[in-house]
C-alpha atoms as a PDB file:
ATOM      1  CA  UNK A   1       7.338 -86.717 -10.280  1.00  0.00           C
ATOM      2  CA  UNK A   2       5.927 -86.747 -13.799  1.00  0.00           C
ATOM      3  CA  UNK A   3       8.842 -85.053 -15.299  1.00  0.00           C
ATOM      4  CA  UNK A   4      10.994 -87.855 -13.446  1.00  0.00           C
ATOM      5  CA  UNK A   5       8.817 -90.295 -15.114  1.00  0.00           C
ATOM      6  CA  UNK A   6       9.313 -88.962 -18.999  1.00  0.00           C
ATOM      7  CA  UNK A   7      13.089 -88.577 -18.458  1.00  0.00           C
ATOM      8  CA  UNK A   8      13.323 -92.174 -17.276  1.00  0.00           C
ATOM      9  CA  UNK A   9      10.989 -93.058 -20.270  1.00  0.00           C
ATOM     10  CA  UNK A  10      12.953 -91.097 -22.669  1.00  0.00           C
ATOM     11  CA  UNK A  11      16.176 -93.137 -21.098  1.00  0.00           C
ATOM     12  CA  UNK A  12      14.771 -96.344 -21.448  1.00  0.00           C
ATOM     13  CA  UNK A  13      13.705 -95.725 -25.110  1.00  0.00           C
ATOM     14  CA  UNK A  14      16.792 -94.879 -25.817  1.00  0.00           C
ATOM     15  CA  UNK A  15      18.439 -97.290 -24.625  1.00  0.00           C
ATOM     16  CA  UNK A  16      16.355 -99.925 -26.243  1.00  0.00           C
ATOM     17  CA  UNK A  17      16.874 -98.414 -29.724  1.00  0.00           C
ATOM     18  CA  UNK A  18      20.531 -98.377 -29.677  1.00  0.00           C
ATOM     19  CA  UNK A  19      20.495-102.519 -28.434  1.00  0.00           C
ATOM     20  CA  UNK A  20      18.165-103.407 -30.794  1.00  0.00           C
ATOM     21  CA  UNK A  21      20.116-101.100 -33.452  1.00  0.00           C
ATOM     22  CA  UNK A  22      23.331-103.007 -32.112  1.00  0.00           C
ATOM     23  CA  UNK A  23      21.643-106.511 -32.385  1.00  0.00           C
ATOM     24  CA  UNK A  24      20.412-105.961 -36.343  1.00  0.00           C
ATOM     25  CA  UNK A  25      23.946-105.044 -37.105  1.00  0.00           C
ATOM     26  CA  UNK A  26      25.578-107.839 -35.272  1.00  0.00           C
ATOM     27  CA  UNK A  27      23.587-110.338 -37.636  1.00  0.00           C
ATOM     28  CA  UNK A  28      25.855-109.245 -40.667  1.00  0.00           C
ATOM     29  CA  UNK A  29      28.870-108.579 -38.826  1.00  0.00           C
ATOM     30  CA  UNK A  30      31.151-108.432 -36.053  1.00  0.00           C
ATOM     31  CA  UNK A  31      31.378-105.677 -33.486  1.00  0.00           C
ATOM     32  CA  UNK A  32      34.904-104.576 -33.784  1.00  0.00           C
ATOM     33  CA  UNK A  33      33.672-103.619 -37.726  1.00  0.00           C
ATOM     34  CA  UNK A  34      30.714-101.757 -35.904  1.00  0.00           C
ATOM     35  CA  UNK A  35      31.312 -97.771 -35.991  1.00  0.00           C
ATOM     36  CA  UNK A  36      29.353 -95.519 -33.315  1.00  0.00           C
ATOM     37  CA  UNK A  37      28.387 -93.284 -35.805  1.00  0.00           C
ATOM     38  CA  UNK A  38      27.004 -96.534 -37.489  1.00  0.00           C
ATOM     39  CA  UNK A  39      25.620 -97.621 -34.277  1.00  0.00           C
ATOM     40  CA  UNK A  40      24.028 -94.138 -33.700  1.00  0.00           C
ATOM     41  CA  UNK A  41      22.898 -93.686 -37.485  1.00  0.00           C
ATOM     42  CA  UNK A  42      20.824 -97.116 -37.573  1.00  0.00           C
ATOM     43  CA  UNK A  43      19.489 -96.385 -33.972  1.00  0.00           C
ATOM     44  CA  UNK A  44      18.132 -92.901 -34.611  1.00  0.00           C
ATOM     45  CA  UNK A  45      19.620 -91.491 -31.880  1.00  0.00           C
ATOM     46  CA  UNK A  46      22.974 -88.234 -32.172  1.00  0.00           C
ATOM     47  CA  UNK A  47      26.454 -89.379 -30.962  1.00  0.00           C
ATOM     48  CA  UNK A  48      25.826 -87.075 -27.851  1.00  0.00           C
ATOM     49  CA  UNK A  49      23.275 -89.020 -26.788  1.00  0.00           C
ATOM     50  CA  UNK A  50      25.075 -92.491 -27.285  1.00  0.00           C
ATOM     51  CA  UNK A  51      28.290 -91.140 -25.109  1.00  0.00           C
ATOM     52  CA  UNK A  52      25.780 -89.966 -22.650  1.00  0.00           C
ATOM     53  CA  UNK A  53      24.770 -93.334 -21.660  1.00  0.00           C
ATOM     54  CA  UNK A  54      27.355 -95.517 -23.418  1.00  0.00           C
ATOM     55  CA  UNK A  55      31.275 -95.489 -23.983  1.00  0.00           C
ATOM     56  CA  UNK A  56      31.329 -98.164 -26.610  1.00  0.00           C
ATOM     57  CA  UNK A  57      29.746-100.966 -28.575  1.00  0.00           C
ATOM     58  CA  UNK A  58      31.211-103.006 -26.443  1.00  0.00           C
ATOM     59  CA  UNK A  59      29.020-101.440 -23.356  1.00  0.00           C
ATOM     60  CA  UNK A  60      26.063-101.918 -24.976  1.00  0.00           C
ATOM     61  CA  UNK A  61      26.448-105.491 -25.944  1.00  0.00           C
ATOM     62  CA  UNK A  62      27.653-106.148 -22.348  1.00  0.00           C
ATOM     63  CA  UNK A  63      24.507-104.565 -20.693  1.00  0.00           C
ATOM     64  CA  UNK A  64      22.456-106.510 -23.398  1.00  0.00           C
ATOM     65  CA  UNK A  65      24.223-109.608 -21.668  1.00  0.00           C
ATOM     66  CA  UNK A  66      23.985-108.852 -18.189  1.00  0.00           C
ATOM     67  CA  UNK A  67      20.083-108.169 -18.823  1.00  0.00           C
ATOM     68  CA  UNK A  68      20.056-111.195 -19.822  1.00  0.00           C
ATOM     69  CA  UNK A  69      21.887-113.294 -17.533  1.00  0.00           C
ATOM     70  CA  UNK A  70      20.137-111.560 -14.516  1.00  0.00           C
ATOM     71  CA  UNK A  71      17.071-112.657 -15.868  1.00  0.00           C
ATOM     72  CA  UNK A  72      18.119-116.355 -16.625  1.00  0.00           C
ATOM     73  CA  UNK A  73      19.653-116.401 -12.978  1.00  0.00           C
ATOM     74  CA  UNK A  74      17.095-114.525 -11.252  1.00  0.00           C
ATOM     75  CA  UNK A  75      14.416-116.892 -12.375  1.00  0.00           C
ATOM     76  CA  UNK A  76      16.245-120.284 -11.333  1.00  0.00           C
ATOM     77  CA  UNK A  77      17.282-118.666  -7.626  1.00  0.00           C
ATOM     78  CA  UNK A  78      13.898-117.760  -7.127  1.00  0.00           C
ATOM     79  CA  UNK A  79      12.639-121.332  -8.461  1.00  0.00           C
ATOM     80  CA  UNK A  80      15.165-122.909  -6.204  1.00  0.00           C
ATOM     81  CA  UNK A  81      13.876-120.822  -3.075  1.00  0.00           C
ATOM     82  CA  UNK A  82      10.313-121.621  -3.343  1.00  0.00           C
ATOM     83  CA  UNK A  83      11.374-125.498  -2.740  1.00  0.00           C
ATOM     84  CA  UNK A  84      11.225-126.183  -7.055  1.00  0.00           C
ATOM     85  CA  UNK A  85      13.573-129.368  -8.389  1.00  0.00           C
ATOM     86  CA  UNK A  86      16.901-128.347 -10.037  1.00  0.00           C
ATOM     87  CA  UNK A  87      16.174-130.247 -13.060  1.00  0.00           C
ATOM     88  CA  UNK A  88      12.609-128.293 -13.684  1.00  0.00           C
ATOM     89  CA  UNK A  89      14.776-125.115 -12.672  1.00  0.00           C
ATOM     90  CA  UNK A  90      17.715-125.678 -15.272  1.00  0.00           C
ATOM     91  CA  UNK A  91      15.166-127.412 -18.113  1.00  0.00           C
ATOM     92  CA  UNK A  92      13.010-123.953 -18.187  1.00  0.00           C
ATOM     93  CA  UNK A  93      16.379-122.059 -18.640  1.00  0.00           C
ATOM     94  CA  UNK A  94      17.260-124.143 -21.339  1.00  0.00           C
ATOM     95  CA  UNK A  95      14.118-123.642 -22.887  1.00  0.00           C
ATOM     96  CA  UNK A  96      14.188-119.902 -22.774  1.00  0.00           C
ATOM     97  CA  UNK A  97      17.551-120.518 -24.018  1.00  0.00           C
ATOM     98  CA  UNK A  98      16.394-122.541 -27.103  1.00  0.00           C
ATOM     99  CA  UNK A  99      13.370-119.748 -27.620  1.00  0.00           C
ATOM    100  CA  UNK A 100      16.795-116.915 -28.154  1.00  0.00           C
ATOM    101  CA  UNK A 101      18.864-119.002 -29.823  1.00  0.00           C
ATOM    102  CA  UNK A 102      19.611-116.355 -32.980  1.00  0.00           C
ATOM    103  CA  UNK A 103      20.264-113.365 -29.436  1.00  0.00           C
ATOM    104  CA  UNK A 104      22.205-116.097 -28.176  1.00  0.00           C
ATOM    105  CA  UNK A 105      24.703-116.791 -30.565  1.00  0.00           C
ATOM    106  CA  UNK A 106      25.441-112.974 -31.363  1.00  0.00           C
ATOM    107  CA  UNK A 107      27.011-112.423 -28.088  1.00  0.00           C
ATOM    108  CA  UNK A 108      28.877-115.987 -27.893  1.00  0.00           C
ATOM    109  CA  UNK A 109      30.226-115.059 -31.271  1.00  0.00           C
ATOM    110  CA  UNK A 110      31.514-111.888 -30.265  1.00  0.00           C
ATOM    111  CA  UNK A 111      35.519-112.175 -30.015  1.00  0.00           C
ATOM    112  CA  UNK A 112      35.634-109.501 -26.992  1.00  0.00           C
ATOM    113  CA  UNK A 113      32.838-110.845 -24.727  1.00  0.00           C
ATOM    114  CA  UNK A 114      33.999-112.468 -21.663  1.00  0.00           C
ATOM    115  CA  UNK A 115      30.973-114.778 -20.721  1.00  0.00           C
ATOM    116  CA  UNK A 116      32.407-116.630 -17.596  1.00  0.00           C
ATOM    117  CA  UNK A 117      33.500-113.403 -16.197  1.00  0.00           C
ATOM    118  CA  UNK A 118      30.067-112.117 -16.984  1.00  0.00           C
ATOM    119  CA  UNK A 119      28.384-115.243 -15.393  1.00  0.00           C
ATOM    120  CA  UNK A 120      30.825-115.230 -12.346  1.00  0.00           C
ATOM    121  CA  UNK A 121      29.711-111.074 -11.360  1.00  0.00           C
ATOM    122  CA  UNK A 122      26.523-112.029 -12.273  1.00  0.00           C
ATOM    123  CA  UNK A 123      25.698-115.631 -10.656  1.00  0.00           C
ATOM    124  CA  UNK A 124      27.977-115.502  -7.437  1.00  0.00           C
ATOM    125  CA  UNK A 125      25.191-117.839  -5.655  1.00  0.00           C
ATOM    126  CA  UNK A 126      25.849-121.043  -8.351  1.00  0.00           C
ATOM    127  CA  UNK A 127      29.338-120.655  -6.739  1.00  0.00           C
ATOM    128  CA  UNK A 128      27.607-121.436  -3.587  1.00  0.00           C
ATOM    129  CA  UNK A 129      24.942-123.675  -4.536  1.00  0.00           C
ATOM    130  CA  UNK A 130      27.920-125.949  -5.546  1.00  0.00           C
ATOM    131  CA  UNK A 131      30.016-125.405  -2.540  1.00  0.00           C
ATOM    132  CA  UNK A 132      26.812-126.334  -0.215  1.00  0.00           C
ATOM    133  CA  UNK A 133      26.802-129.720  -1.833  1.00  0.00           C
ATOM    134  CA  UNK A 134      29.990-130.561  -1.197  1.00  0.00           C
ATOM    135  CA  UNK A 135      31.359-132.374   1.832  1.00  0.00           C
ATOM    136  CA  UNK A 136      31.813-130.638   4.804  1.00  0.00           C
ATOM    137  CA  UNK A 137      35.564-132.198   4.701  1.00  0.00           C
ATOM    138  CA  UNK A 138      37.077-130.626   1.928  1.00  0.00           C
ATOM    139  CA  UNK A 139      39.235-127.181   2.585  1.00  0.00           C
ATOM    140  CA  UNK A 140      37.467-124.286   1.793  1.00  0.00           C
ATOM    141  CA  UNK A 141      40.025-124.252  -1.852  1.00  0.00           C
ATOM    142  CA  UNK A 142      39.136-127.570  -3.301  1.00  0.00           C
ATOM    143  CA  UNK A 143      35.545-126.572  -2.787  1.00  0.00           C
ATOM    144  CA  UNK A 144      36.140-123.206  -5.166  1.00  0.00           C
ATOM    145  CA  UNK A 145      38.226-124.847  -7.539  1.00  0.00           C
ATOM    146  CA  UNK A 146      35.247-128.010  -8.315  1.00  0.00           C
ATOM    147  CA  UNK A 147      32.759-125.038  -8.333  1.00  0.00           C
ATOM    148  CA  UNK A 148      34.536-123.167 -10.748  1.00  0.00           C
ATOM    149  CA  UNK A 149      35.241-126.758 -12.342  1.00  0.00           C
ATOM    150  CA  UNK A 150      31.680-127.255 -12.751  1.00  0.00           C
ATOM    151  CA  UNK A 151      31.092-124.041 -13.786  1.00  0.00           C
ATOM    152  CA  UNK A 152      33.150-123.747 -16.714  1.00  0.00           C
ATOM    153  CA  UNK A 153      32.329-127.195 -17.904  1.00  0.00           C
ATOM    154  CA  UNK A 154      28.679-125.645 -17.555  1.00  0.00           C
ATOM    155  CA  UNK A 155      28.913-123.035 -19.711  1.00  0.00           C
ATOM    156  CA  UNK A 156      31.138-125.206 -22.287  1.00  0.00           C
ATOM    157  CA  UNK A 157      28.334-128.032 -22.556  1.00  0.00           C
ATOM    158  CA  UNK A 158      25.844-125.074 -23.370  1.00  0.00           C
ATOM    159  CA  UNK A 159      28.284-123.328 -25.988  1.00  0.00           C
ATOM    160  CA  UNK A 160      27.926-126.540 -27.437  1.00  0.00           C
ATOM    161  CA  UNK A 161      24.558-127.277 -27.127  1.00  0.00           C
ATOM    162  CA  UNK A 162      23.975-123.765 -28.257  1.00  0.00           C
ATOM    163  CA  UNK A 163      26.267-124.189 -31.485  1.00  0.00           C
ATOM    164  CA  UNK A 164      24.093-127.406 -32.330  1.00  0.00           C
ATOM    165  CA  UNK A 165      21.495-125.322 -32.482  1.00  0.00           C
ATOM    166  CA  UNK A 166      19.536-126.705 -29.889  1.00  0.00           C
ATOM    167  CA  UNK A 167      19.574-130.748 -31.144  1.00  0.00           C
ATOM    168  CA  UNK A 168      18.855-132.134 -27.814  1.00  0.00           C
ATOM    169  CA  UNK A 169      15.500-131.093 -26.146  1.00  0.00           C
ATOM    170  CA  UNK A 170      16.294-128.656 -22.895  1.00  0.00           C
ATOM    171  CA  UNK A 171      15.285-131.925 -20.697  1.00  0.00           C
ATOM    172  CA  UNK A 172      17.868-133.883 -22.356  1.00  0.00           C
ATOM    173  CA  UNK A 173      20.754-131.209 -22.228  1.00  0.00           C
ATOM    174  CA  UNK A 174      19.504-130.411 -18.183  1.00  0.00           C
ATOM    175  CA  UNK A 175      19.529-134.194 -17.078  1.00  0.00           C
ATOM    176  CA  UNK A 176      23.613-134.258 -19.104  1.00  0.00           C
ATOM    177  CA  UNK A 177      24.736-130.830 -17.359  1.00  0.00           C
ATOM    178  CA  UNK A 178      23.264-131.941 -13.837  1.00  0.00           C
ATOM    179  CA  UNK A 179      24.526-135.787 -14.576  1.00  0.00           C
ATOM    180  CA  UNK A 180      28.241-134.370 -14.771  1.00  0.00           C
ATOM    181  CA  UNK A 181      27.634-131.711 -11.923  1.00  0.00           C
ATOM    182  CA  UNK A 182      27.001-134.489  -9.927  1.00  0.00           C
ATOM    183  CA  UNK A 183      29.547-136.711 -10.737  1.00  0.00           C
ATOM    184  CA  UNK A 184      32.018-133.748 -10.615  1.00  0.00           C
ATOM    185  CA  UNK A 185      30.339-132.915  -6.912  1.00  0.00           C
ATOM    186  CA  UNK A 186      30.138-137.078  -5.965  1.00  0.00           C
ATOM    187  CA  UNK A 187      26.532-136.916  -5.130  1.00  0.00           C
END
């Protein structure tokens, strides 16, 4: 079992050192100019060991993201199970938000990242938060299409937000995003 442990240890280290490797470089430049031999140089790590966990760049800014979003959406479902308001929920996401602005803005400014497809794998519950709120009357395709509405329109308020660098408080920029959900939703 101990043996399991170090090799899981050894993994994880690994791993780490190439994102944060990936994340120092991505402050000067863009990753299509980012080489793996680059990559592995900076990280410490021998282009064997890179390919053995990692095809690309690309991979390792996208499990950088996911990380990331599971947390962010892990931490509001949970909120939002234990009986917690959706405006305290979405506020202390913001704030986290605000706290990684710099991490933030590296992977929106990466041309290749897809971060509503990411957000759609990774958050298919907002899908159905938004469809629970909606009248029981509406065809099962009108409710998708507002939850995607107000799902894109989501993310696009944050980009901006985001690319303001944070200029409204997180309480300000929650009550906006859930003021439009609603409207969008008719609540």
């Amino acid at each position: 079992m101990s043996e399991k442990n170090n090799v899981n240890q050894r993994v994880m280290l690994t791993k780490r050192l190439i994102s944060e490797a990936l994340l120092e470089m991505l402050k000067t430049r863009n990753i299509n100019k980012i080489s793996i031999r680059e990559l592995c140089q900076v990280a410490g790590v021998n282009r064997t060991t890179f390919y053995n966990h990692y095809g690309s760049q690309y991979d390792v800014l996208n499990e950088i993201a996911e990380a990331y979003i599971q947390n962010t959406s892990f931490t509001i479902i949970n909120d939002l199970a234990v009986g917690k308001n959706i405006d305290e929920c979405l506020t202390k996401v913001l704030e986290y938000i605000k706290d990684h602005v710099e991490f933030i803005k590296l992977v929106l400014d990466q041309d290749n990242y897809d971060l509503m497809n990411h957000i759609k794998i990774s958050l298919p519950q907002f899908d159905q938060m938004v469809i629970r709120n909606l009248p029981e009357s509406l065809e099962l395709d009108k409710k998708k299409a507002i939850a995607s509405y107000v799902q894109y329109g989501t993310v696009r308020l944050l980009k901006e937000w985001i690319g303001s660098d944070c200029l409204k408080s997180p309480e300000e920029e929650a009550k906006l995003i859930l003021y439009i959900a609603g409207r969008t939703i008719g609540n």
